[in-house]
Protein backbone atom coordinates (compact mmCIF):
# COMPACT_ATOMS: atom_id res chain seq x y z
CA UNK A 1 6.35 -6.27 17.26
CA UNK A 2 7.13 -7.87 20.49
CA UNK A 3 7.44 -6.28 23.65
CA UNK A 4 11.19 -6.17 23.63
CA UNK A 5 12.89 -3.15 22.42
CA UNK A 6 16.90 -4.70 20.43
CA UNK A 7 20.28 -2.99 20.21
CA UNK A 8 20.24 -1.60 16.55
CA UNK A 9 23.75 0.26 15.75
CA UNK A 10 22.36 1.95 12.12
CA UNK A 11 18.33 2.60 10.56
CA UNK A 12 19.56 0.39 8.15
CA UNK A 13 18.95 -2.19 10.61
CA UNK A 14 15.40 -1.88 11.41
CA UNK A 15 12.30 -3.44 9.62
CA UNK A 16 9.97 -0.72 7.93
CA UNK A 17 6.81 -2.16 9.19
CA UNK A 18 6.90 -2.89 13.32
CA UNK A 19 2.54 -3.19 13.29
CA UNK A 20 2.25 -6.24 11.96
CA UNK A 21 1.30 -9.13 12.80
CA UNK A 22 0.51 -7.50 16.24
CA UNK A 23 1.07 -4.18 17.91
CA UNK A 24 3.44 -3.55 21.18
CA UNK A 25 1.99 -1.89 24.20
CA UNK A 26 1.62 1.89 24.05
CA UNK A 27 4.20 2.73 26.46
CA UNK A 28 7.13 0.37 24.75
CA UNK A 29 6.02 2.19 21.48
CA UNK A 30 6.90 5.27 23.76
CA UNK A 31 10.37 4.08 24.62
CA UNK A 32 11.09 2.82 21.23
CA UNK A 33 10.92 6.28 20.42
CA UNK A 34 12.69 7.88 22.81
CA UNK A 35 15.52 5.48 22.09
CA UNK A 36 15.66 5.72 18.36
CA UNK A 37 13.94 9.20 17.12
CA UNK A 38 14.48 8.11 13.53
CA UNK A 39 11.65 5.36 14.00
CA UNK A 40 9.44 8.38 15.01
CA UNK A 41 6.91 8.01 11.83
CA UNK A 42 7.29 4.29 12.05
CA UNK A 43 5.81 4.42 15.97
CA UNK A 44 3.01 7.04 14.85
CA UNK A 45 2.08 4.26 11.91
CA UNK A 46 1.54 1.75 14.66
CA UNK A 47 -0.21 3.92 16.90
CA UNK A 48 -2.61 4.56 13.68
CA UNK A 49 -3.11 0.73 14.19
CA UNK A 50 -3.25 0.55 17.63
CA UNK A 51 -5.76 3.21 18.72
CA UNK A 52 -2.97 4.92 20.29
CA UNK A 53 -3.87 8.56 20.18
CA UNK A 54 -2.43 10.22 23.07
CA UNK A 55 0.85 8.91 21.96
CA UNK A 56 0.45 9.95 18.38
CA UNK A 57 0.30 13.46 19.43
CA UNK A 58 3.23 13.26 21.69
CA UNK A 59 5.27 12.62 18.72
CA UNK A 60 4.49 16.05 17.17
CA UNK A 61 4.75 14.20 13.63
CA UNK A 62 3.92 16.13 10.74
CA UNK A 63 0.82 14.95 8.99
CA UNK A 64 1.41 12.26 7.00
CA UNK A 65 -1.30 10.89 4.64
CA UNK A 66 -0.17 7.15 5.46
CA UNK A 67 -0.91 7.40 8.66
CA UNK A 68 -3.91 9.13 8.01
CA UNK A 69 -5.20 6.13 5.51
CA UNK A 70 -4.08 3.36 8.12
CA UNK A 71 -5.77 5.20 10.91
CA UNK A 72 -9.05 5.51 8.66
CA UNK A 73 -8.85 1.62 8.12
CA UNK A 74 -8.34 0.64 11.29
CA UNK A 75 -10.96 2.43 12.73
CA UNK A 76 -9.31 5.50 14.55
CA UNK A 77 -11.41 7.71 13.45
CA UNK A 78 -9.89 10.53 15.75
CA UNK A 79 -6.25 10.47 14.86
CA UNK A 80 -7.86 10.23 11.00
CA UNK A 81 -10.03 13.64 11.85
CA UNK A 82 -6.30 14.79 13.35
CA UNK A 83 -4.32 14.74 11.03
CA UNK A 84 -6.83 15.40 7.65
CA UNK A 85 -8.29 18.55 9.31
CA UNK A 86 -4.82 20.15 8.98
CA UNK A 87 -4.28 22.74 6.11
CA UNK A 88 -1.47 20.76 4.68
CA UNK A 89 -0.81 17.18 4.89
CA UNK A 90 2.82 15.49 3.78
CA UNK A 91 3.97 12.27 2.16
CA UNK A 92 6.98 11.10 4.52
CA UNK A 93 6.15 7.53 4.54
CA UNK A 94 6.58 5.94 1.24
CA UNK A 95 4.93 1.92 1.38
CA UNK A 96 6.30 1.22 -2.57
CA UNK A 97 10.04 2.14 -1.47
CA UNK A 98 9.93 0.88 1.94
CA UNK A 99 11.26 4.23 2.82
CA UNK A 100 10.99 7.37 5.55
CA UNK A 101 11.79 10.57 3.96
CA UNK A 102 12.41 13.50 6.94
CA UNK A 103 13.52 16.13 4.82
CA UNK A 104 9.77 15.22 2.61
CA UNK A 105 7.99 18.67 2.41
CA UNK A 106 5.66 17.57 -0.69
CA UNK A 107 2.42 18.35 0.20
CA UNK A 108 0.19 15.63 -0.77
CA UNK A 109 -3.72 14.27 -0.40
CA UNK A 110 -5.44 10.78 0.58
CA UNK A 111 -4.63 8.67 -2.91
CA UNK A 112 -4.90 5.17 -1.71
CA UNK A 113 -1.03 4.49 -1.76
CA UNK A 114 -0.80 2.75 1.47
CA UNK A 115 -0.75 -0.85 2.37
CA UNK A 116 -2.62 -0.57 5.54
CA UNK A 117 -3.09 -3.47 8.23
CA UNK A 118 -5.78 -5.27 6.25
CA UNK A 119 -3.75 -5.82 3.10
CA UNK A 120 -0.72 -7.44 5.31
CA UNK A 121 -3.08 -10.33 6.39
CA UNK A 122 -3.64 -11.18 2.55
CA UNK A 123 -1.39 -14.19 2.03
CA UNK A 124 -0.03 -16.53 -1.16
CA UNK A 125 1.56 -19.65 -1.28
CA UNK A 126 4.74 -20.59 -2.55
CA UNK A 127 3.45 -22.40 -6.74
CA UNK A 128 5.26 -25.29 -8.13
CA UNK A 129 5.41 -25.90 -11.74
CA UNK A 130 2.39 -27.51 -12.10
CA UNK A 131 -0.30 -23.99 -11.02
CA UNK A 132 -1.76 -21.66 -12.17
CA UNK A 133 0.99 -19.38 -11.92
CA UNK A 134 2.90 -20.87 -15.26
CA UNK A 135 -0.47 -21.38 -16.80
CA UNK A 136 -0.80 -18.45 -19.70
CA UNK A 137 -3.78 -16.62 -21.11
CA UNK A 138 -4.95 -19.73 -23.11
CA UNK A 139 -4.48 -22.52 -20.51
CA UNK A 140 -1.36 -23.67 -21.74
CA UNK A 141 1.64 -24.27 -19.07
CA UNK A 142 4.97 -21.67 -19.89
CA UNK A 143 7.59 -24.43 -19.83
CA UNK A 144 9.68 -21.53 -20.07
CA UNK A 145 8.43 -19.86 -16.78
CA UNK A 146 8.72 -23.36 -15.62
CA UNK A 147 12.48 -24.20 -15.74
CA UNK A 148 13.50 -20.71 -15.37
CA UNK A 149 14.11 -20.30 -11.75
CA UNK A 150 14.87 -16.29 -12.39
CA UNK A 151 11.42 -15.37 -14.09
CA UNK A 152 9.23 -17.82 -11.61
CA UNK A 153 10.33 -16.81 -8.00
CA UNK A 154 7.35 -19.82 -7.56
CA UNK A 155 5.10 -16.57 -6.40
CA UNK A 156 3.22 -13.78 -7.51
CA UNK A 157 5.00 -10.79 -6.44
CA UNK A 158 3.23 -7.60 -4.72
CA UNK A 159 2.64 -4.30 -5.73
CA UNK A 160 3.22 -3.56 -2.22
CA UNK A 161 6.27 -5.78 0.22
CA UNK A 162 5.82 -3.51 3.68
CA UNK A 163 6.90 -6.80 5.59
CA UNK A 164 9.68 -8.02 3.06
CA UNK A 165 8.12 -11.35 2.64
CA UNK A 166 6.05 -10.88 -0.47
CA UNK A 167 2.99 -12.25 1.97
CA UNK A 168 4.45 -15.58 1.52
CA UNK A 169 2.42 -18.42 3.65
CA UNK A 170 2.09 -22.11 4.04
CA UNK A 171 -2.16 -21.26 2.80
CA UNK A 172 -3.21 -18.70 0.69
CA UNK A 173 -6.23 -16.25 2.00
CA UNK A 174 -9.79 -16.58 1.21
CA UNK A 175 -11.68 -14.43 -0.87
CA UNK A 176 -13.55 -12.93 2.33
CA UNK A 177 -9.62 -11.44 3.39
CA UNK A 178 -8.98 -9.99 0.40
CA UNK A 179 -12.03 -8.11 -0.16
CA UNK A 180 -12.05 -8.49 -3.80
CA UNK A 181 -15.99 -7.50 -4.35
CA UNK A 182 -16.93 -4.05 -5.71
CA UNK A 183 -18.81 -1.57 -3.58
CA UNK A 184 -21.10 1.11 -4.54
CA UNK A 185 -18.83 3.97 -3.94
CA UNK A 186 -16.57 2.51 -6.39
CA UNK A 187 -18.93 2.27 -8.73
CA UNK A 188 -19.86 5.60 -8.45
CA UNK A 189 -15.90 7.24 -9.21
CA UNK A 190 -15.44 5.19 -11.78
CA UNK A 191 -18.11 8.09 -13.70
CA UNK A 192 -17.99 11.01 -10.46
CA UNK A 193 -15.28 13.55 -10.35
CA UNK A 194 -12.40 12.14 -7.83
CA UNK A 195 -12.38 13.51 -4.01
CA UNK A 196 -10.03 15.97 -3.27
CA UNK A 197 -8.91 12.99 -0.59
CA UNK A 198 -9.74 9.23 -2.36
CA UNK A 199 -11.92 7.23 -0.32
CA UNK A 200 -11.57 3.36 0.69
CA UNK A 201 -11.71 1.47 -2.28
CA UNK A 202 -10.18 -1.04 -4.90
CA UNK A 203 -7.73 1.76 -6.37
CA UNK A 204 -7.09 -0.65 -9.34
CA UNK A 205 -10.27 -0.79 -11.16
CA UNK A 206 -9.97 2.97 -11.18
CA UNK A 207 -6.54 3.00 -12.63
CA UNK A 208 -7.68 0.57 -15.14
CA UNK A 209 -11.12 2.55 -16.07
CA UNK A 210 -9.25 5.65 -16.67
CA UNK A 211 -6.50 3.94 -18.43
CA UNK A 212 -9.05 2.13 -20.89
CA UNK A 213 -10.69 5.38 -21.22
CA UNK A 214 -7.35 7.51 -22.07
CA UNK A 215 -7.87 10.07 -19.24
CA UNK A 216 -4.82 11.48 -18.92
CA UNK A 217 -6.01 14.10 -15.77
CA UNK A 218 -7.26 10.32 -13.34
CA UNK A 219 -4.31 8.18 -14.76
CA UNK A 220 -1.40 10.48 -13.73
CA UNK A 221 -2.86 10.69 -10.25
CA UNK A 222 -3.91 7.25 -9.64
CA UNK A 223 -1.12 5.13 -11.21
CA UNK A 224 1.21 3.79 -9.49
CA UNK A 225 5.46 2.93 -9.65
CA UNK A 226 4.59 -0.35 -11.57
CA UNK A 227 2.08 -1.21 -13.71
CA UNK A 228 -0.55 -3.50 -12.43
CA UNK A 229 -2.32 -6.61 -14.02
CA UNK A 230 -4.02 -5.51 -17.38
CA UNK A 231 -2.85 -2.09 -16.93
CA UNK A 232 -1.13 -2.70 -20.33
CA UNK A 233 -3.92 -3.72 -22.44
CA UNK A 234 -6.16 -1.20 -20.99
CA UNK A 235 -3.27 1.85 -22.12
CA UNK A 236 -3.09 0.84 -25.27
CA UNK A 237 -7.14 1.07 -25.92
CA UNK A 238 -6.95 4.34 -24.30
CA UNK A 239 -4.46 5.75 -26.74
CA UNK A 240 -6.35 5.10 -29.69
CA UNK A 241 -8.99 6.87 -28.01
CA UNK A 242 -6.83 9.35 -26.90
CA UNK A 243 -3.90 10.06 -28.82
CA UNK A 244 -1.87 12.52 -26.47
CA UNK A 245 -2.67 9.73 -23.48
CA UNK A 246 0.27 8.05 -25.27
CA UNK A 247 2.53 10.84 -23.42
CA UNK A 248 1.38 9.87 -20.31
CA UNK A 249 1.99 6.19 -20.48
């Protein structure tokens, strides 16, 4: 967000995401606030990113776990300690639907549903008919996919589309960015009993370990809106070794 404050006549008018690609000084975040109060969770996001603290509490903002998550990732470890040291924490923020819900009295824990600032940096590029993108399971190229402009956008598209753009870019990111290698403590809950409040980590592999392994109890908490890549395959092993895992899925 720039340092420039617009004229905006309805919320339907204003981006969800105003962090990214860089943070406005604390005190326009201040004004921005004062001018439009329905942007109130959106500034408290950004001061999560910015390290704006003092500010964060002069919103008087219920707890929301987003901004908890983002101000965990970003290093803000004292708005983090703020707002997860409260009895009850709320889901306003919603980073699927793009959405703030006020009225939002759902209590709700730390379950890695947030696309915090990290993720916003990973980019793709646009594919022509000749990637990997229209390449199948076997190597072959889908002429379908190919000549149908309304199944091949000519991009992969996102789980998560905070800035609208589907991370579109002239260069896609390096691995490094995406931070696509394993860590221990993933390792470890993909056998450990899950945290009250889930840690940083790949949420995927653990959606896909406790779909492959029909456990209905992880599943239903981890999945998410849409199904991910190989989420399929791995349901339908876990029903056969689960039968009532087929009511789940």
């Amino acid at each position: 967000m720039s340092e420039i404050i617009p004229d905006l006549s309805s919320p339907d008018e204003v981006a969800y995401c105003i962090w990214h690609p860089v943070t406005a000084s604390e005190e326009t975040y201040r004004r921005l606030a004062q001018r439009y109060p329905y942007l109130v969770y959106q500034v408290a996001r950004a001061c999560a990113v910015a390290g704006y603290t003092e500010l964060y509490h002069e919103l008087e903002v219920l707890p929301d776990v987003h901004i908890a998550e983002e101000a965990r990732e970003c290093g803000n470890l004292a708005m983090y300690e703020a707002i997860v040291c409260q009895p009850v924490r709320y889901t306003i923020m919603n980073d699927y639907t793009r959405t703030v819900d006020f009225d939002s009295r759902q209590p709700a824990n730390l379950n890695g549903d947030t696309s915090v600032r990290w993720m916003l940096d990973i980019r793709q590029e646009i594919q022509d008919s000749t990637s990997d993108l229209y390449v199948d399971e076997h190597g072959d190229i889908d002429v379908d996919d190919i000549f149908d402009p309304l199944d091949s956008p000519g991009y992969e598209e996102s789980m998560f589309n905070v800035c609208e753009d589907m991370q579109v870019d002239e260069r896609k990111s390096t691995e490094a960015t995406k931070r696509t290698f394993t860590t221990r403590l993933e390792l470890q809950l993909l056998y450990e009993p899950l945290p009250a409040d889930l840690p940083t980590v790949q949420k995927d592999i653990l959606i896909l370990m406790a779909a492959y392994q029909g456990n209905v109890d992880r599943f239903a908490r981890l999945r998410r809106p849409k199904r991910i890549v190989k989420e399929t395959a791995c349901c339908v092993r876990g029903i056969y070794h689960n039968t009532f895992f087929a009511v789940v899925v």
